[in-house]
N, C-alpha and C. Protein backbone atom coordinates (compact mmCIF):
# COMPACT_ATOMS: atom_id res chain seq x y z
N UNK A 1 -29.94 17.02 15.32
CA UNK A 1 -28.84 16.25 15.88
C UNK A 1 -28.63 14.99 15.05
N UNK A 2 -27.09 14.48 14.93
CA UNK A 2 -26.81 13.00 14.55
C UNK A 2 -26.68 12.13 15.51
N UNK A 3 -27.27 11.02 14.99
CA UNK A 3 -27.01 9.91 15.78
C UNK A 3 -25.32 9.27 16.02
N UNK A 4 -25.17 8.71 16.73
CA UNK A 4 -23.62 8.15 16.61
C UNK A 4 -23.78 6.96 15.51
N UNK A 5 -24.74 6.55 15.10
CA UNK A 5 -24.28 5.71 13.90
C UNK A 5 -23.70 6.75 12.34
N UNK A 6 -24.55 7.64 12.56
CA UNK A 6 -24.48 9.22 11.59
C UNK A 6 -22.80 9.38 11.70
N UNK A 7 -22.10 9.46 12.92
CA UNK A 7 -20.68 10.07 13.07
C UNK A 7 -20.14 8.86 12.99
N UNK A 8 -20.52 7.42 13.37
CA UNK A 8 -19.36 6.43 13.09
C UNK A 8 -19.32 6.53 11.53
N UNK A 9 -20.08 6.64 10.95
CA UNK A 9 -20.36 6.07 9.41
C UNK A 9 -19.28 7.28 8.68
N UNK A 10 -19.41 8.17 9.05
CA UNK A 10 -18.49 9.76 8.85
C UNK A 10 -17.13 9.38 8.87
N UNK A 11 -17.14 9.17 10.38
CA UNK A 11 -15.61 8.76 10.50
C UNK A 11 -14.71 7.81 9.82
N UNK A 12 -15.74 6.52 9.11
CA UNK A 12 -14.71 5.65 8.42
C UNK A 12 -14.81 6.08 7.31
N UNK A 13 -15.58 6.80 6.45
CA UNK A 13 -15.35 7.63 5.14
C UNK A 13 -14.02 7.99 5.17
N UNK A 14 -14.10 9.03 5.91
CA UNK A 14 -13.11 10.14 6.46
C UNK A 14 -11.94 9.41 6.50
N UNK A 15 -11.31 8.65 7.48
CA UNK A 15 -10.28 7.67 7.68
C UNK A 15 -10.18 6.65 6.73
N UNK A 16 -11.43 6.58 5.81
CA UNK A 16 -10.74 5.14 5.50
C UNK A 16 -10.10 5.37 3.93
N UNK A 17 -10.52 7.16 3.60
CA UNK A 17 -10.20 7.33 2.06
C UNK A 17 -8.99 7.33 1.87
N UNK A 18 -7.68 7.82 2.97
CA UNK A 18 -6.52 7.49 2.80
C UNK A 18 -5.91 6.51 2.77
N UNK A 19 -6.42 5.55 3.29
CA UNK A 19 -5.86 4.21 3.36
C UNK A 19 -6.20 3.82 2.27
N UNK A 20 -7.38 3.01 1.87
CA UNK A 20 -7.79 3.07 0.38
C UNK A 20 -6.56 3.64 -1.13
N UNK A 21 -6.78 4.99 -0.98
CA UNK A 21 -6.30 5.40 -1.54
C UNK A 21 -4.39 5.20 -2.41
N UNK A 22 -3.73 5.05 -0.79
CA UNK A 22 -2.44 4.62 -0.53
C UNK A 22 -2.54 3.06 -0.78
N UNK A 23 -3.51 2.10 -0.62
CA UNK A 23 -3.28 1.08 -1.01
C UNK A 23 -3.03 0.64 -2.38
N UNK A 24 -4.21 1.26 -3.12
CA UNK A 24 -4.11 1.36 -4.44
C UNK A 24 -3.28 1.75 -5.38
N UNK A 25 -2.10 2.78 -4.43
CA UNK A 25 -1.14 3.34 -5.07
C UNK A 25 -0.18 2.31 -4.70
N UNK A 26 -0.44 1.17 -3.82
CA UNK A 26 0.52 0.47 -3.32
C UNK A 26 0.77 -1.00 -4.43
N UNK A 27 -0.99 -0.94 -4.93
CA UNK A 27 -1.35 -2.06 -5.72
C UNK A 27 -0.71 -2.16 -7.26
N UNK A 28 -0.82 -0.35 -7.36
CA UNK A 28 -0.33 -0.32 -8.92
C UNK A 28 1.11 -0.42 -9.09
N UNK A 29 1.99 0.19 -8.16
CA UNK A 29 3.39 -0.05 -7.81
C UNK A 29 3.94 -1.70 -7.72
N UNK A 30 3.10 -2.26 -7.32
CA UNK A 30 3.52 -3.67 -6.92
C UNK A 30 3.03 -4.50 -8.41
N UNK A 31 1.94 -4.28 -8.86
CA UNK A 31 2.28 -4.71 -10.47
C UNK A 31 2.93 -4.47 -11.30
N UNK A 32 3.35 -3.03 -10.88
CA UNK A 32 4.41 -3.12 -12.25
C UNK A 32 5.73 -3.67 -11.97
N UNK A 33 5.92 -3.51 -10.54
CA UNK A 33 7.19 -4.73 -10.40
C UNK A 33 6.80 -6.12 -10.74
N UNK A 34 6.07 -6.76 -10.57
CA UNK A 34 5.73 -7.59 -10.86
C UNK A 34 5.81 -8.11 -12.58
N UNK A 35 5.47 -7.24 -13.38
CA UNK A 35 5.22 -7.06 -14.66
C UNK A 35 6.04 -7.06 -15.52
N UNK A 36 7.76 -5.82 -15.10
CA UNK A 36 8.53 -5.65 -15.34
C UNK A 36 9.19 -6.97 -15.77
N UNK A 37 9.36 -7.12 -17.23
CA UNK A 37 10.45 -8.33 -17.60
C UNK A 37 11.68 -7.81 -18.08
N UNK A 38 13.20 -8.20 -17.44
CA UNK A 38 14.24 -7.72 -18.01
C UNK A 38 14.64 -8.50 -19.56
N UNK A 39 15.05 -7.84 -20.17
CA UNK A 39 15.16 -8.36 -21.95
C UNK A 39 16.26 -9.22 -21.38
N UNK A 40 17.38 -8.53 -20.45
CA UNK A 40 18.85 -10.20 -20.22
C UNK A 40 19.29 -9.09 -18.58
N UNK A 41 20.36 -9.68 -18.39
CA UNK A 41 21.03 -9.41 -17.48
C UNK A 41 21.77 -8.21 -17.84
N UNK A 42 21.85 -7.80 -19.01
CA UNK A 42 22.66 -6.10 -19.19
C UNK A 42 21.87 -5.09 -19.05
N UNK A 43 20.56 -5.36 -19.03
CA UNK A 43 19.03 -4.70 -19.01
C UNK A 43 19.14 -3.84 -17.35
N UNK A 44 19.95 -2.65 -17.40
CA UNK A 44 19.95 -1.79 -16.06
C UNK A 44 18.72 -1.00 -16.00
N UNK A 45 18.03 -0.34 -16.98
CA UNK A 45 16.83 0.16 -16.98
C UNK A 45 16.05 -0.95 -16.26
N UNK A 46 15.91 -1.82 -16.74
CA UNK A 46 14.42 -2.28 -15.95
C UNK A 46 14.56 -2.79 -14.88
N UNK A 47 15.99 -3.34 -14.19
CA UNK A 47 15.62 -3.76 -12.94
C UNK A 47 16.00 -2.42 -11.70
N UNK A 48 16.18 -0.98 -12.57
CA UNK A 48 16.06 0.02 -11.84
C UNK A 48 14.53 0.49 -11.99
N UNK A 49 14.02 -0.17 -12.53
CA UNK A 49 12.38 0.25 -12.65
C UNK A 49 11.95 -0.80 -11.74
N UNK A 50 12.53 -1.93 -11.64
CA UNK A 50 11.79 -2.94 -10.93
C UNK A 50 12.17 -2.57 -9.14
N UNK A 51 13.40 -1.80 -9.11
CA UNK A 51 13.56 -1.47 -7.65
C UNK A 51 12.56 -0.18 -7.30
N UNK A 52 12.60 0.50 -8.34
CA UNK A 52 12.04 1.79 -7.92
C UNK A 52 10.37 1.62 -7.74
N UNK A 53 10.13 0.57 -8.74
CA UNK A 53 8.18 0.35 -8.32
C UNK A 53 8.15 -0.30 -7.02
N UNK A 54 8.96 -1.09 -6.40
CA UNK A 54 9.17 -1.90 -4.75
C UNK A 54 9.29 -0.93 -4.25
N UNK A 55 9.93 0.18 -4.58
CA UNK A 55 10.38 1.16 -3.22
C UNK A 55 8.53 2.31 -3.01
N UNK A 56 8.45 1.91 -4.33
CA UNK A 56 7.07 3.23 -3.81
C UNK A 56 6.00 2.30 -3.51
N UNK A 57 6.18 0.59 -3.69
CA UNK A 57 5.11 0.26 -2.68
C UNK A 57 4.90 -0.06 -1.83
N UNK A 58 6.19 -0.20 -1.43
CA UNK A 58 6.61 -0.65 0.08
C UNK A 58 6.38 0.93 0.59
N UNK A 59 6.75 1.72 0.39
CA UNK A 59 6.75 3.44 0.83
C UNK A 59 5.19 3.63 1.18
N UNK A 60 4.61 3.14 0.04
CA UNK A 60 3.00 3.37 0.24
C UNK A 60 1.93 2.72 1.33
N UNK A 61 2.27 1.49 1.30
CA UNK A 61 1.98 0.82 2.26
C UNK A 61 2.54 1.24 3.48
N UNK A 62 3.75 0.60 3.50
CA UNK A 62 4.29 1.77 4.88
C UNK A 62 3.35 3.44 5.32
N UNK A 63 3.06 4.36 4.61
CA UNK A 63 2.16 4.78 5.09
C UNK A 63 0.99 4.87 5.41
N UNK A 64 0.08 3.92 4.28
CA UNK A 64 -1.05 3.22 4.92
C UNK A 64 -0.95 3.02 6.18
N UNK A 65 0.44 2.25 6.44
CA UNK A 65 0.41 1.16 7.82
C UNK A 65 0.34 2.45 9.51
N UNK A 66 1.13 3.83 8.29
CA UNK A 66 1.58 4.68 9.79
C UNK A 66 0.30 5.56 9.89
N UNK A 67 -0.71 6.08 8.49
CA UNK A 67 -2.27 6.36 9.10
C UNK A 67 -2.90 5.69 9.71
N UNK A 68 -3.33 4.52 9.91
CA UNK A 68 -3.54 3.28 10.69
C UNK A 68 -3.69 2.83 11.86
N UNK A 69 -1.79 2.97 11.92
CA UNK A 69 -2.09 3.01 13.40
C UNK A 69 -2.32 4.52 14.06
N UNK A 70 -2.57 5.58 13.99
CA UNK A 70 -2.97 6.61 14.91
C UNK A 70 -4.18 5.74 15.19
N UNK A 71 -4.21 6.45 16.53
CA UNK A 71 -5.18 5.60 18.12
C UNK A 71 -6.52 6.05 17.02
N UNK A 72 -6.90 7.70 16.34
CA UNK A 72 -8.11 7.71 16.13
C UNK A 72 -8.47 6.65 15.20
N UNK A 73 -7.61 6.38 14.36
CA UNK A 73 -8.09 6.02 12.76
C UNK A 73 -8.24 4.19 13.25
N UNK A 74 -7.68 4.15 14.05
CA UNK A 74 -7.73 2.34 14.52
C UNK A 74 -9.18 2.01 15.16
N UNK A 75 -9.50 3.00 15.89
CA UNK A 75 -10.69 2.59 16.71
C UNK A 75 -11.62 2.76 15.64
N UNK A 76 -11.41 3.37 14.66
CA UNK A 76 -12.82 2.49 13.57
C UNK A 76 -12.16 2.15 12.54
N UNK A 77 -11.32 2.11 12.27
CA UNK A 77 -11.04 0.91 11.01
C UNK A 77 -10.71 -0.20 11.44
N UNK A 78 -11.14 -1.28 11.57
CA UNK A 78 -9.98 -2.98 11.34
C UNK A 78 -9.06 -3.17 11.14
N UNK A 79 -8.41 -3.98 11.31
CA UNK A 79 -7.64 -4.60 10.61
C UNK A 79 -7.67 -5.14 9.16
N UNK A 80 -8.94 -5.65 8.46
CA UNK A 80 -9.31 -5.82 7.34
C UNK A 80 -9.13 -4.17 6.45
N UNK A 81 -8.73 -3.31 7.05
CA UNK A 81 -8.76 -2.22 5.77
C UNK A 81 -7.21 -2.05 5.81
N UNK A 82 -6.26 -2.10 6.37
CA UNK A 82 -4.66 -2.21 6.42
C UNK A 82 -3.68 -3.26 5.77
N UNK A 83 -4.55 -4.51 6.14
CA UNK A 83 -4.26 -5.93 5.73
C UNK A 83 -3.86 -6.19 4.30
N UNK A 84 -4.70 -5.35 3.08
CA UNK A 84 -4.54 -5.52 1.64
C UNK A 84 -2.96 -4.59 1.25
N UNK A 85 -2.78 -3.53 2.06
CA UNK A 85 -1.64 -2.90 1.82
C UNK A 85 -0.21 -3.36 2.16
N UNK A 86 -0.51 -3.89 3.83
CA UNK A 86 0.70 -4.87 4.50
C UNK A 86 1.16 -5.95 3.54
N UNK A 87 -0.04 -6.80 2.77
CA UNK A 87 0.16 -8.10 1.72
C UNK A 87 1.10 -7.12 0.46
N UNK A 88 0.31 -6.89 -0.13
CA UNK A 88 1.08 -5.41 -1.59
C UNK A 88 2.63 -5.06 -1.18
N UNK A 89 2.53 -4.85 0.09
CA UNK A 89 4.61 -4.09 0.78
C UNK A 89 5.13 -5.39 0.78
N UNK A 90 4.41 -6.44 1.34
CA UNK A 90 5.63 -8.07 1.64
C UNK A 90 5.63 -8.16 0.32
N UNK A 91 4.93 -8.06 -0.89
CA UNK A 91 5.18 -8.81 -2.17
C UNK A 91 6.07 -7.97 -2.94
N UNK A 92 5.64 -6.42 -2.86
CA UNK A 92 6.98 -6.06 -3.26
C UNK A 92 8.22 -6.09 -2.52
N UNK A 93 8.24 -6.26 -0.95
CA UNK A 93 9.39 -6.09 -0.79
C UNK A 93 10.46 -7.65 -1.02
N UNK A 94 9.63 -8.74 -0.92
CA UNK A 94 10.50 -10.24 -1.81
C UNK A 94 10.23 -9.85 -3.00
N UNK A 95 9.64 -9.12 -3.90
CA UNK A 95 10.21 -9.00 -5.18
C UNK A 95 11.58 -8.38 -5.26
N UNK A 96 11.70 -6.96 -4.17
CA UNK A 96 12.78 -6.06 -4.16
C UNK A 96 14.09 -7.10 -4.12
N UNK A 97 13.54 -8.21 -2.72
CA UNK A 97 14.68 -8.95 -1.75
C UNK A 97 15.03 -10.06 -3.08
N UNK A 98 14.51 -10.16 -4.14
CA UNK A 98 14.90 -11.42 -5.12
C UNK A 98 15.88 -10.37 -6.30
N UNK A 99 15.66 -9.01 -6.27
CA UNK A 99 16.47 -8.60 -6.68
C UNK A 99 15.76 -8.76 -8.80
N UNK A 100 14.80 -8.99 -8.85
CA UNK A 100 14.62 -8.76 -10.24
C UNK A 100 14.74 -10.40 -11.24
């Protein structure tokens, strides 16, 4: 038999690799908006690169945020494992909202 420390310890593996995971995809998205410098104002490539890296990290996070909250995945994760992804979506999304 396992102990319930055996199945809590399981369970946040389990739950916490998606979040993790989606954050990181949230992290790399949000640097490269970040990163993205337009050469001038005729420069349509890059501030369609700079919308499109906001949209997949705001997208990403946003699903972080919607694994999360299911009732199971909350009762053992924190708030400290959601929190780094929610920060990553607000920064891209005032990067999105500044428009480049």
């Amino acid at each position: 038999m396992t102990s319930v420390d055996d199945d809590h310890r399981w369970l946040v593996t389990v739950f916490a690799v998606p979040v993790v995971l989606l954050t990181l995809v949230s992290a790399y998205f949000c640097w490269t908006a970040l990163t993205i410098r337009p050469s001038g104002a005729w420069d349509d490539d890059a501030y369609a690169g700079i919308v499109l890296a906001c949209a997949m990290s705001v997208g990403a996070a946003g699903v972080a945020a919607a694994v999360w909250v299911s009732p199971p995945v909350r009762r053992v994760l924190g708030w400290g494992w959601v929190v780094p992804a929610l920060v990553l979506g607000a920064v891209a999304g005032v990067r999105w909202a500044l428009g480049g």
